[in-house]
C-alpha atoms as a PDB file:
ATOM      1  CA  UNK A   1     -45.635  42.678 -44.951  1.00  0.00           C
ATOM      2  CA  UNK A   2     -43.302  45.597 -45.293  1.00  0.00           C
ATOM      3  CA  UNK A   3     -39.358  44.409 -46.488  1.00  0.00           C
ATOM      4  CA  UNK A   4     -36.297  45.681 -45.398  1.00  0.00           C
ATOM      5  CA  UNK A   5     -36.170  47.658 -48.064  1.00  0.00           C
ATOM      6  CA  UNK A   6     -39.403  49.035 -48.146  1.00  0.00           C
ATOM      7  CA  UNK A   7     -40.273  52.584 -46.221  1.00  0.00           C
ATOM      8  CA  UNK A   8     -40.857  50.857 -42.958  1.00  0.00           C
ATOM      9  CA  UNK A   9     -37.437  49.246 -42.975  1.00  0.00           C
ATOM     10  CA  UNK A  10     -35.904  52.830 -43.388  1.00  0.00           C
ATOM     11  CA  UNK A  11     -37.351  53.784 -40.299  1.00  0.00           C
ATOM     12  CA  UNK A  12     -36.467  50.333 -38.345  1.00  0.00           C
ATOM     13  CA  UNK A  13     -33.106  51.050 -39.207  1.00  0.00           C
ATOM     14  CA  UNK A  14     -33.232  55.135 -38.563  1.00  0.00           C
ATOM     15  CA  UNK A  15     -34.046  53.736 -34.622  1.00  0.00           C
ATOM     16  CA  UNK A  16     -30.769  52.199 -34.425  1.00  0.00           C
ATOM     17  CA  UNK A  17     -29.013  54.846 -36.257  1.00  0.00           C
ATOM     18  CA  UNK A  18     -27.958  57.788 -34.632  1.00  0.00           C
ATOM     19  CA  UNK A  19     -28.666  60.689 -34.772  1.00  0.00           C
ATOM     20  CA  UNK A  20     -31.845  61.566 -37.012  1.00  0.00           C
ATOM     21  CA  UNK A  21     -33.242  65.327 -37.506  1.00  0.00           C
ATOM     22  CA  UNK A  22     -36.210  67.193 -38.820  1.00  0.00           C
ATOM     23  CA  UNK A  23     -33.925  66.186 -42.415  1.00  0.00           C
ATOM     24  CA  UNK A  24     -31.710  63.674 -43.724  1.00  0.00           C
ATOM     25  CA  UNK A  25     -28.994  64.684 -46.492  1.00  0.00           C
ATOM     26  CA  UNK A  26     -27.682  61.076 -47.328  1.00  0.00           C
ATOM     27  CA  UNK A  27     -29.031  59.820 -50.425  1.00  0.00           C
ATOM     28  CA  UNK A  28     -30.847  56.846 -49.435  1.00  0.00           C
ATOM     29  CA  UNK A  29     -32.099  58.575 -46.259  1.00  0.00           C
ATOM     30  CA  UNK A  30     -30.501  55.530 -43.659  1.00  0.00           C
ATOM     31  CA  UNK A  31     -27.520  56.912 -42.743  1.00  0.00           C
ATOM     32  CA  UNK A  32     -25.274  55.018 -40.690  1.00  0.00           C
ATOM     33  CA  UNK A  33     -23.045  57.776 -39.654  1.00  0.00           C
ATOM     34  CA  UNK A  34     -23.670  60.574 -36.820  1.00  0.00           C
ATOM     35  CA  UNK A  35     -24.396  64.333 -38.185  1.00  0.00           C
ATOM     36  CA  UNK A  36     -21.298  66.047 -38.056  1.00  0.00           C
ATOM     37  CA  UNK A  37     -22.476  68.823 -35.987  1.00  0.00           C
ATOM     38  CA  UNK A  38     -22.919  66.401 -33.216  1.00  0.00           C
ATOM     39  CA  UNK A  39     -20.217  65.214 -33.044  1.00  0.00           C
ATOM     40  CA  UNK A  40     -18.335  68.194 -32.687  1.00  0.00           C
ATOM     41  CA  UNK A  41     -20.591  69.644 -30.552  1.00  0.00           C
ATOM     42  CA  UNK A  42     -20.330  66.463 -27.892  1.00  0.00           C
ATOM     43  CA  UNK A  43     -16.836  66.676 -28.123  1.00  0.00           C
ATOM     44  CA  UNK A  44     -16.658  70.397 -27.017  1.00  0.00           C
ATOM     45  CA  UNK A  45     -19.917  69.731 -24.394  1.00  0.00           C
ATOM     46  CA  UNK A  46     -17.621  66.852 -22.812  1.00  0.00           C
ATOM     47  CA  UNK A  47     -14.682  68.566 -22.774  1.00  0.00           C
ATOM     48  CA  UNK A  48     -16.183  71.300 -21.159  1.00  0.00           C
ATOM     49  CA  UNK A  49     -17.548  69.268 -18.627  1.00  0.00           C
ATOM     50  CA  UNK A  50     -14.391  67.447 -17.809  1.00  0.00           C
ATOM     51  CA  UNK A  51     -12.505  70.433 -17.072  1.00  0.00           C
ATOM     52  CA  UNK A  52     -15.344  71.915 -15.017  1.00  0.00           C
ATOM     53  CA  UNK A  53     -15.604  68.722 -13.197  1.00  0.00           C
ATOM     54  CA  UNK A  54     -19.044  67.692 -13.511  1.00  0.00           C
ATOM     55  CA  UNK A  55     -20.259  64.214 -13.399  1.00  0.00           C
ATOM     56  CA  UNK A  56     -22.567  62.577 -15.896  1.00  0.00           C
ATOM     57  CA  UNK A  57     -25.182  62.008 -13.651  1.00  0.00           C
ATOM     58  CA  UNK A  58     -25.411  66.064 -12.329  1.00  0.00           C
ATOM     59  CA  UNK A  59     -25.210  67.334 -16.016  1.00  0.00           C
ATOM     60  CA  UNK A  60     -28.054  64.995 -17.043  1.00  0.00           C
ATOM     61  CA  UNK A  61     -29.986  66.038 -13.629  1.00  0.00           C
ATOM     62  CA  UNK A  62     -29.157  69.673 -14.764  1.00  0.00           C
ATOM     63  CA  UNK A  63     -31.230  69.228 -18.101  1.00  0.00           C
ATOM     64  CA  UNK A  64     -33.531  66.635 -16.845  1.00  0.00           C
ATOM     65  CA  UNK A  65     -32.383  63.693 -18.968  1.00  0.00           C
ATOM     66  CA  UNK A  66     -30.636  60.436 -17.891  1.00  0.00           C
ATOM     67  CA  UNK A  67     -27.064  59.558 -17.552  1.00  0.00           C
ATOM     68  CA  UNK A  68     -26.804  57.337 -20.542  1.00  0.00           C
ATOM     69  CA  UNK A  69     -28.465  60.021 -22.870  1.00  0.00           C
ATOM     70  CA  UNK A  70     -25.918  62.419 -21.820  1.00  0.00           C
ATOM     71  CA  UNK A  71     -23.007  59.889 -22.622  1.00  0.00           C
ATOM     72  CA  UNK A  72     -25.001  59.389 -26.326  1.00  0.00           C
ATOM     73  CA  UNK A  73     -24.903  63.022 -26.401  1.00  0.00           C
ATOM     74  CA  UNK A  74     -21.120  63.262 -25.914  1.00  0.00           C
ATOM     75  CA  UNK A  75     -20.097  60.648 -28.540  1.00  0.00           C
ATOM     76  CA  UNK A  76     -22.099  62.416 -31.408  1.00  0.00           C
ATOM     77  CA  UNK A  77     -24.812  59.509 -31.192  1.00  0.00           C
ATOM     78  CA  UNK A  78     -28.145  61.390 -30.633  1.00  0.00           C
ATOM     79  CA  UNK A  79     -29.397  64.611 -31.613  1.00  0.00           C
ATOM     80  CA  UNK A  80     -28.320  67.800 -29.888  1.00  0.00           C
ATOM     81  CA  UNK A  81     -30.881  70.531 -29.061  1.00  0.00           C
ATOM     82  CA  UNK A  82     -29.514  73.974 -29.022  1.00  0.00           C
ATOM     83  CA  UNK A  83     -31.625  74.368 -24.957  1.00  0.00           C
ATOM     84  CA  UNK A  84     -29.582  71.709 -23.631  1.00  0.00           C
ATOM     85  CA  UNK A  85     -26.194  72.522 -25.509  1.00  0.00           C
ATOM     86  CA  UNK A  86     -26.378  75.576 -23.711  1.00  0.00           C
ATOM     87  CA  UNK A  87     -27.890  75.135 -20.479  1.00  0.00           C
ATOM     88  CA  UNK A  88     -25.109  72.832 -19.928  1.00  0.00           C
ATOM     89  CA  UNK A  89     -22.447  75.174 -21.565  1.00  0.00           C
ATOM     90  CA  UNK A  90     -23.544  77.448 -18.817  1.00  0.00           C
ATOM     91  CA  UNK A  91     -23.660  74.766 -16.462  1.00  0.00           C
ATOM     92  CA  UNK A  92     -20.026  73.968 -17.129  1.00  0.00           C
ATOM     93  CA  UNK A  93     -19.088  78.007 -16.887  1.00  0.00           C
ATOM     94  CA  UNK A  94     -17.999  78.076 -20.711  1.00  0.00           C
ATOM     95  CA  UNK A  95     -16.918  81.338 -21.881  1.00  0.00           C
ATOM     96  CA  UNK A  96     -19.421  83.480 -23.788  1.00  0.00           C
ATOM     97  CA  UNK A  97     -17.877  83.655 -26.753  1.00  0.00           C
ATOM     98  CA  UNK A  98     -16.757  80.012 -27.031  1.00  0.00           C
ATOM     99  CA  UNK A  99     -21.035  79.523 -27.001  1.00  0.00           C
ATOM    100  CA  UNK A 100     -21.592  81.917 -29.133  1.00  0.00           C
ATOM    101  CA  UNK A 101     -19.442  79.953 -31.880  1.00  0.00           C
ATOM    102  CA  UNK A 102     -20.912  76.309 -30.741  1.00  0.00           C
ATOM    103  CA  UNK A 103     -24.434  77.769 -31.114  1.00  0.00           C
ATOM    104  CA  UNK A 104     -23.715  78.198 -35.177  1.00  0.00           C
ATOM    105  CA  UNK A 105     -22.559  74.638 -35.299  1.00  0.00           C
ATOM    106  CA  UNK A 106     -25.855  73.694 -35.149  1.00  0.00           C
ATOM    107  CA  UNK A 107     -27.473  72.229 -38.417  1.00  0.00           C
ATOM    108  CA  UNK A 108     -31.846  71.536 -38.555  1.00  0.00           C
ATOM    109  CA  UNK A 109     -30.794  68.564 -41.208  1.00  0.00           C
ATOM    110  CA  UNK A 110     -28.596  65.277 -40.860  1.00  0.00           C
ATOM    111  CA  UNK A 111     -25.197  66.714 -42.641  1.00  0.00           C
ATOM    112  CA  UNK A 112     -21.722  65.290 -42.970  1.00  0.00           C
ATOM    113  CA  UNK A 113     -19.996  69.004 -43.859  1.00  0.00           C
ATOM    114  CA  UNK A 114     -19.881  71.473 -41.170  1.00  0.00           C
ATOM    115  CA  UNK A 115     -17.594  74.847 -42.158  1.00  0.00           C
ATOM    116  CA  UNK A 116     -16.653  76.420 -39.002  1.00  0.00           C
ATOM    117  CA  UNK A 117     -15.880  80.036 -39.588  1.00  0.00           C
ATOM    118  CA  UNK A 118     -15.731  81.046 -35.966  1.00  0.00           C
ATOM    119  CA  UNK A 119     -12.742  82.884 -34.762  1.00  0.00           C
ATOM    120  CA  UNK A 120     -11.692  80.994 -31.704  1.00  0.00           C
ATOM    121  CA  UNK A 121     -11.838  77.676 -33.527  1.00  0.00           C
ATOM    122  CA  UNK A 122      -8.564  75.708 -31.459  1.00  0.00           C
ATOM    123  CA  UNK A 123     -11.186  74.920 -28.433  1.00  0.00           C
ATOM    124  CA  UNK A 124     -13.266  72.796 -30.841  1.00  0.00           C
ATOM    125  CA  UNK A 125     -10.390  71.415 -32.631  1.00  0.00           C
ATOM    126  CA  UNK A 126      -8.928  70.159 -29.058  1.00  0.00           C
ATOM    127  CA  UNK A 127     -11.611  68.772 -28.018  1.00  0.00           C
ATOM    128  CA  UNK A 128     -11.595  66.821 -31.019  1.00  0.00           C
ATOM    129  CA  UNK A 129      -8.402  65.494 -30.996  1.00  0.00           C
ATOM    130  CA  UNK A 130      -8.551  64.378 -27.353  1.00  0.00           C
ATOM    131  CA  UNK A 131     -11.014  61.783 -27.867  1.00  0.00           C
ATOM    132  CA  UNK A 132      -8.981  60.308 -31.312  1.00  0.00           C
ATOM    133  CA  UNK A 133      -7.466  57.226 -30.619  1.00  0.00           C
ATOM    134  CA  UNK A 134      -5.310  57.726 -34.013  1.00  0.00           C
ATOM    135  CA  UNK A 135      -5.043  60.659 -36.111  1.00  0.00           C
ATOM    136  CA  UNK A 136      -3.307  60.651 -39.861  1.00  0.00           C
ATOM    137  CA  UNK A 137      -2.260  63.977 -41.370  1.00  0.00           C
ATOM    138  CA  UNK A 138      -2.003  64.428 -45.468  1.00  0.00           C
ATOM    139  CA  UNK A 139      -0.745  68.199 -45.103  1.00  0.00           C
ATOM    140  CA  UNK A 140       1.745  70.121 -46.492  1.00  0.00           C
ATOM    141  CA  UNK A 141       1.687  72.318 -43.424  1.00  0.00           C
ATOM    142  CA  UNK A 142       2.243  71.469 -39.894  1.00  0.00           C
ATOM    143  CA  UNK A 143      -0.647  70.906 -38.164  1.00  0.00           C
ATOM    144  CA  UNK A 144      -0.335  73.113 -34.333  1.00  0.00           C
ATOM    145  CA  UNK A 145      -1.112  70.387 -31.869  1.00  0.00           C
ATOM    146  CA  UNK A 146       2.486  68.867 -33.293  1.00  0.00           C
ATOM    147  CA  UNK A 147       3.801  71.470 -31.865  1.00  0.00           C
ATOM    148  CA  UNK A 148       1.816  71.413 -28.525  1.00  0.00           C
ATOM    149  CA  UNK A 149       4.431  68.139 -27.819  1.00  0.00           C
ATOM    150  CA  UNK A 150       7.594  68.535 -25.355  1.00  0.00           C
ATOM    151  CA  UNK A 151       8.823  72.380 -25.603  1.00  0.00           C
ATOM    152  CA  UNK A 152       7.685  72.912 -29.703  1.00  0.00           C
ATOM    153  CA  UNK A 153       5.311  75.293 -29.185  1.00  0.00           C
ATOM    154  CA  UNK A 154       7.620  77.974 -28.937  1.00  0.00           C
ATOM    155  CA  UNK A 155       7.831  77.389 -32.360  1.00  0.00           C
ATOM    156  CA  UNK A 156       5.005  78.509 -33.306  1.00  0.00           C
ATOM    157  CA  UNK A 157       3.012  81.307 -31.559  1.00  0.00           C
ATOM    158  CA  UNK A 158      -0.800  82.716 -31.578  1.00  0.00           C
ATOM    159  CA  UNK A 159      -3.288  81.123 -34.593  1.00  0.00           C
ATOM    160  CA  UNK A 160      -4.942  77.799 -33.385  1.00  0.00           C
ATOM    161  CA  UNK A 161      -2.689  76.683 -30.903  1.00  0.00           C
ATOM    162  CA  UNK A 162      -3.676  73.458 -28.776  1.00  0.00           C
ATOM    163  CA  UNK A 163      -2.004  70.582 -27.095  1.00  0.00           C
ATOM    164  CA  UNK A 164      -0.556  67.378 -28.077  1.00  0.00           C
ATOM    165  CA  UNK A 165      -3.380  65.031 -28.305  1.00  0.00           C
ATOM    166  CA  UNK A 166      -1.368  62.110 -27.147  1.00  0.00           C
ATOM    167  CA  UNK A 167      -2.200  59.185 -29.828  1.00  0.00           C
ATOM    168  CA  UNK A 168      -0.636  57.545 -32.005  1.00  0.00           C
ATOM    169  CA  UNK A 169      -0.025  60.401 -35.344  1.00  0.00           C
ATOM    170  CA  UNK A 170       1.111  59.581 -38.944  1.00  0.00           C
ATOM    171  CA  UNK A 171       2.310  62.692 -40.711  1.00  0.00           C
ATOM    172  CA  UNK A 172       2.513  62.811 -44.652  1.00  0.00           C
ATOM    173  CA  UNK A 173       4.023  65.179 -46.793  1.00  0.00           C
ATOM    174  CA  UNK A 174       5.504  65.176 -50.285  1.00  0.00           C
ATOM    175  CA  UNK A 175       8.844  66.400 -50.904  1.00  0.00           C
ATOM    176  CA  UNK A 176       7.780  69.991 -51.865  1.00  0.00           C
ATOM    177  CA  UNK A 177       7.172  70.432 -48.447  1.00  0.00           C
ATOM    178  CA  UNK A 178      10.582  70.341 -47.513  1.00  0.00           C
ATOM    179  CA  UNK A 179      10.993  73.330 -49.259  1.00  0.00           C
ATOM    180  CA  UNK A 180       8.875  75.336 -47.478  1.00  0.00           C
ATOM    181  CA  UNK A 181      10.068  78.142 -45.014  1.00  0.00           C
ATOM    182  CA  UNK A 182      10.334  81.248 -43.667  1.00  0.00           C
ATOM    183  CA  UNK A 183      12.298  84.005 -44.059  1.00  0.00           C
ATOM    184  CA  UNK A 184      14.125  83.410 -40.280  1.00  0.00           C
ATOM    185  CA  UNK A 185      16.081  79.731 -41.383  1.00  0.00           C
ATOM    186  CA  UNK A 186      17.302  79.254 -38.260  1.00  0.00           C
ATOM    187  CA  UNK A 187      13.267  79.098 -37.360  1.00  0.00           C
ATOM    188  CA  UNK A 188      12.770  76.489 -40.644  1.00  0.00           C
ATOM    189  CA  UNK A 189      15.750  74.455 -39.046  1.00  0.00           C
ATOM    190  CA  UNK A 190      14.083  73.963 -35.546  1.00  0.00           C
ATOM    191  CA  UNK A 191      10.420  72.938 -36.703  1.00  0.00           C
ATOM    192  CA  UNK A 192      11.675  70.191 -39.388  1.00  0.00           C
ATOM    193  CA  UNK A 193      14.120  69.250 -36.237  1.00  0.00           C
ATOM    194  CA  UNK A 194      11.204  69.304 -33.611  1.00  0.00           C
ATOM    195  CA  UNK A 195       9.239  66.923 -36.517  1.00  0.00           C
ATOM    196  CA  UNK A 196      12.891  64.391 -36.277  1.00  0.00           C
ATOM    197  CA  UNK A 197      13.111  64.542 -32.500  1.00  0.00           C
ATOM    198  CA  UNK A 198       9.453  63.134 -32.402  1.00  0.00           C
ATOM    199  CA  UNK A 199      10.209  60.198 -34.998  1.00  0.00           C
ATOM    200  CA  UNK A 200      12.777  59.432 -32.706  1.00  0.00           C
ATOM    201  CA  UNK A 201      10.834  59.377 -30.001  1.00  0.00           C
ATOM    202  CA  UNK A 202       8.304  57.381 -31.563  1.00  0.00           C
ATOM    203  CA  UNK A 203       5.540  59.527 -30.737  1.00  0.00           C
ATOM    204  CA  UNK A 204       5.241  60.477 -35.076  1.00  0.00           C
ATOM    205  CA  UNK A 205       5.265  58.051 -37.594  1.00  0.00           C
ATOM    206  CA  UNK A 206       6.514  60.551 -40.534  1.00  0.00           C
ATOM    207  CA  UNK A 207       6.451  59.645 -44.175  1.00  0.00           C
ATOM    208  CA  UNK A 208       7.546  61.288 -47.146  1.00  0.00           C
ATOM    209  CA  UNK A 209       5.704  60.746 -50.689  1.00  0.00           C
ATOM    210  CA  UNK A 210       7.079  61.677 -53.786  1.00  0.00           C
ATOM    211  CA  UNK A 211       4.213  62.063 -55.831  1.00  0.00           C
ATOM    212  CA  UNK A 212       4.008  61.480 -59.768  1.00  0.00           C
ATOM    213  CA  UNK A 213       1.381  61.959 -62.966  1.00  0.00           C
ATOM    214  CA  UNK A 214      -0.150  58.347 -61.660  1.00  0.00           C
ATOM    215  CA  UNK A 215      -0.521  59.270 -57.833  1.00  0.00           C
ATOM    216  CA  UNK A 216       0.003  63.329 -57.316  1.00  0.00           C
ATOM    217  CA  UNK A 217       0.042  64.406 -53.567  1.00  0.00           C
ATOM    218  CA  UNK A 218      -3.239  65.128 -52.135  1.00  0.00           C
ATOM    219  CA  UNK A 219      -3.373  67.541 -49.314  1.00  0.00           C
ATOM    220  CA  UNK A 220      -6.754  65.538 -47.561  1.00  0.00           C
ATOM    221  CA  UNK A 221      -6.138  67.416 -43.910  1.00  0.00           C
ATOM    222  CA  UNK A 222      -6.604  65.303 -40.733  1.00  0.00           C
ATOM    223  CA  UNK A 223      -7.977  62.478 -40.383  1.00  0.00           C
ATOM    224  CA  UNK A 224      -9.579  61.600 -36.365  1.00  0.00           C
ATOM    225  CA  UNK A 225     -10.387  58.008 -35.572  1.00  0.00           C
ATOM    226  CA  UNK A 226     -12.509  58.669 -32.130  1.00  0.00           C
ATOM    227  CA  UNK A 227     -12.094  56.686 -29.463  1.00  0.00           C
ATOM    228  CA  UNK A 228     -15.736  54.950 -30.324  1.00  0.00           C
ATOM    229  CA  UNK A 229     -14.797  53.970 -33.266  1.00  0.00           C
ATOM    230  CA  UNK A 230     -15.946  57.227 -35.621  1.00  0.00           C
ATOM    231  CA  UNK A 231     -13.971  59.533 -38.034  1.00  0.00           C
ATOM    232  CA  UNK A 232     -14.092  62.623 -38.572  1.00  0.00           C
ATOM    233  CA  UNK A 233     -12.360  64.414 -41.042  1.00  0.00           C
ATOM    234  CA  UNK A 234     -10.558  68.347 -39.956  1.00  0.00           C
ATOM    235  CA  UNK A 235      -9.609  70.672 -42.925  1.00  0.00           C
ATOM    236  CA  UNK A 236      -7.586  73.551 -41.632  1.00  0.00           C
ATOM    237  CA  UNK A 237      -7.829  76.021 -43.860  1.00  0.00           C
ATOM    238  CA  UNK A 238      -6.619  80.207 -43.844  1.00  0.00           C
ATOM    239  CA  UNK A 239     -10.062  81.646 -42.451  1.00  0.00           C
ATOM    240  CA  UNK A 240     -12.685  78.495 -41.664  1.00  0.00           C
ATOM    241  CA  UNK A 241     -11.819  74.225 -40.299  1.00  0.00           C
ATOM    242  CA  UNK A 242     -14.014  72.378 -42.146  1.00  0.00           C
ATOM    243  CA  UNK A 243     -15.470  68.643 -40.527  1.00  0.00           C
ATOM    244  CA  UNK A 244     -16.699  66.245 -42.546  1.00  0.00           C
ATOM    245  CA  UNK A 245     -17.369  62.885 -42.119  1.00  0.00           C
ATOM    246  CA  UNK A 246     -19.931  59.572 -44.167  1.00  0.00           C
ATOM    247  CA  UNK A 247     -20.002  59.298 -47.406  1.00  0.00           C
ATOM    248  CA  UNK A 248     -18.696  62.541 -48.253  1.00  0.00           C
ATOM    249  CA  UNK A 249     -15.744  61.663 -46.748  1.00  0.00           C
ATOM    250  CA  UNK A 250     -15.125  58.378 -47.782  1.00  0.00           C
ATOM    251  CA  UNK A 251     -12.215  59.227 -50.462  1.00  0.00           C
ATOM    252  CA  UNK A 252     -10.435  60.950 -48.193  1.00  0.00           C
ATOM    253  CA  UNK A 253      -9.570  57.492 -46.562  1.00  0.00           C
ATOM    254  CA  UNK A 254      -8.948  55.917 -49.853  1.00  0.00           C
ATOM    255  CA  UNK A 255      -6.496  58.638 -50.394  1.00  0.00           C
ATOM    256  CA  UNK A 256      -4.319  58.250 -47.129  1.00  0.00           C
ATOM    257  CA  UNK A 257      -4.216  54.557 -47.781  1.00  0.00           C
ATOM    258  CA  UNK A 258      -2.681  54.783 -51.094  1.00  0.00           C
ATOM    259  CA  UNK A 259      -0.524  57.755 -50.469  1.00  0.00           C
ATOM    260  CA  UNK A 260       0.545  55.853 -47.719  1.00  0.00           C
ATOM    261  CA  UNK A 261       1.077  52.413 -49.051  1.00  0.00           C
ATOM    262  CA  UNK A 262       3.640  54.306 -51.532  1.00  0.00           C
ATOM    263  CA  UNK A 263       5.115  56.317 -49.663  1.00  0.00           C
ATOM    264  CA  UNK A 264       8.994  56.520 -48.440  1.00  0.00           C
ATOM    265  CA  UNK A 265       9.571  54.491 -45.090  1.00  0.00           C
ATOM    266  CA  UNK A 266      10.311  56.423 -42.217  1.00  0.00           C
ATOM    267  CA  UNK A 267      13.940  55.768 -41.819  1.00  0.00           C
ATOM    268  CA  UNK A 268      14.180  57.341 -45.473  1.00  0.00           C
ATOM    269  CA  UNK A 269      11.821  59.815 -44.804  1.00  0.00           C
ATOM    270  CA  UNK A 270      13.818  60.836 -41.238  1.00  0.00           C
ATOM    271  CA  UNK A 271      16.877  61.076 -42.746  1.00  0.00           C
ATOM    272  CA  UNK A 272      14.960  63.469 -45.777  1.00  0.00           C
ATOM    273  CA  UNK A 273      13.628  65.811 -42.738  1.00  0.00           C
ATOM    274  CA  UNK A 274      17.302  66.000 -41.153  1.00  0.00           C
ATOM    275  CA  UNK A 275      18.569  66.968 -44.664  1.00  0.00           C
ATOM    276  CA  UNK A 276      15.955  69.440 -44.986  1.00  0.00           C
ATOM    277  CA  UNK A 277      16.859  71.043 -41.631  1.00  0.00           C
ATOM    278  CA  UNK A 278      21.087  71.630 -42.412  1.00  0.00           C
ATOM    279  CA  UNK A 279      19.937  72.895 -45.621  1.00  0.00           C
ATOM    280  CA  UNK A 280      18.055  75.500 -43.996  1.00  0.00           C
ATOM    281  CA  UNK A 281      21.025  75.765 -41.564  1.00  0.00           C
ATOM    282  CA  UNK A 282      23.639  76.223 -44.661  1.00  0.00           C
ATOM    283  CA  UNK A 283      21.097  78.874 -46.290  1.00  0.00           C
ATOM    284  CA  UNK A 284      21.132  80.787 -42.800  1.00  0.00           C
ATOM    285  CA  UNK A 285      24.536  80.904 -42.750  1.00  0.00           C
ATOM    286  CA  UNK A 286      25.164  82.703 -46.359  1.00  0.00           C
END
């Protein structure tokens, strides 16, 4: 009789894990989380879809599978092929290029780390963020869907712009980041002000650490609880987003939690971002 344990329990548990490929990166080969690549790749598929306006049903008649496996397809929970990803890429009219870039995403093995070094990258990252059902941001930079709420995205033109997701955001920074600018002040002013005017409006919950020898500020990027339940972790970084998400990712959590636990409330933290903002006002005015 084989135990749980044993090699046949692996493989009772791979059936009700999803996905599995031709290999498995996790240590103990069970994996409980979906392959990054998936996921990502789902998100873009179904956002695709949405704005094309394509049901379920005539995208899985379109590749000859059923509803339910499209759905499991969508959420990151079964394995894309690259034949389906892009018959139904072409089904749903996506732009040539924006294929182009999904068809690298693609990994043969089960990975949690997927660099994305395309150069139209804000598609992917949108489609993302509209299926997170919370998002938490360790960053000492602005991250551009902030600015895709109300009228901010005058603010900031061109690289990786996308809208405001919609869900509940927590934004962390240290205090260094206050002191970052650019050489227009009036333009530093407006985008710690556009940060206020969304505390106010309760649509960002904004903290301020102010990190020491025993807990320094880690910069751990975004993190994207999905609306199934799965996170996925976004690193934005100068010429590639990185996803991760399992095991490999795990400390990133740990990290927001305690960053967060110690971190200034947001009253204190509001009042440090209004601050910030007449200070760039005063220096604008020398």
């Amino acid at each position: 009789m084989t135990t749980a344990s044993g090699p046949g329990g692996r493989d009772v548990v791979r059936e009700f894990v999803a996905p599995t490929k031709v290999g498995h990166s996790c240590e103990n080969g069970a994996c409980h989380d979906a392959s990054v690549d998936d996921i990502v790749v789902g998100a873009v598929l179904r956002a695709a879809r949405e704005r094309a306006g394509v049901s379920t049903a005539s995208a899985a008649a379109c590749v000859g599978l059923r509803e339910a496996r499209i759905l499991r397809l969508e959420a990151g929970r079964a394995t894309w092929t690259a034949e389906h990803a892009i018959a139904l890429a072409d089904r749903y009219a996506m732009a040539e290029a924006e294929v182009v870039e999904m068809r690298q995403l693609f990994t043969p093995r089960h990975h949690h780390t997927l660099p994305d070094i395309g150069a139209l990258p804000a598609t992917r990252l949108a489609a993302l963020e509209a299926r997170a059902s919370t998002i938490r941001v360790a960053s000492r930079t602005v991250p551009p869907f902030l600015y895709g709420w109300d009228s901010g995205s005058r603010l900031l033109p061109g690289l990786r712009q996308r809208p405001w997701p919609g869900c509940p955001v927590t934004l962390l920074w240290d205090d260094v980041a206050l002191e970052f600018g650019e050489a227009d002040t009036a333009r530093s002013a407006a985008r710690l002000r556009h940060l206020a005017a969304m505390v106010v409006a309760g649509v960002l919950d904004f903290h301020i650490l102010i990190p020491d020898y025993d807990l320094p500020f880690e910069s751990v990027g975004n993190e994207l609880v999905l609306d199934d339940g799965a996170t996925v972790y976004v690193e934005e970084q100068p010429l590639m987003v990185v996803y991760s998400n399992g095991l490999p990712a795990q400390w990133k959590k740990t990290s927001l939690d305690t960053q967060l636990a110690a971190a200034l409330s947001t009253e204190a933290s509001l009042a440090a971002l209004h601050n910030a903002a007449d200070r760039w006002d005063r220096e604008g005015a020398w």
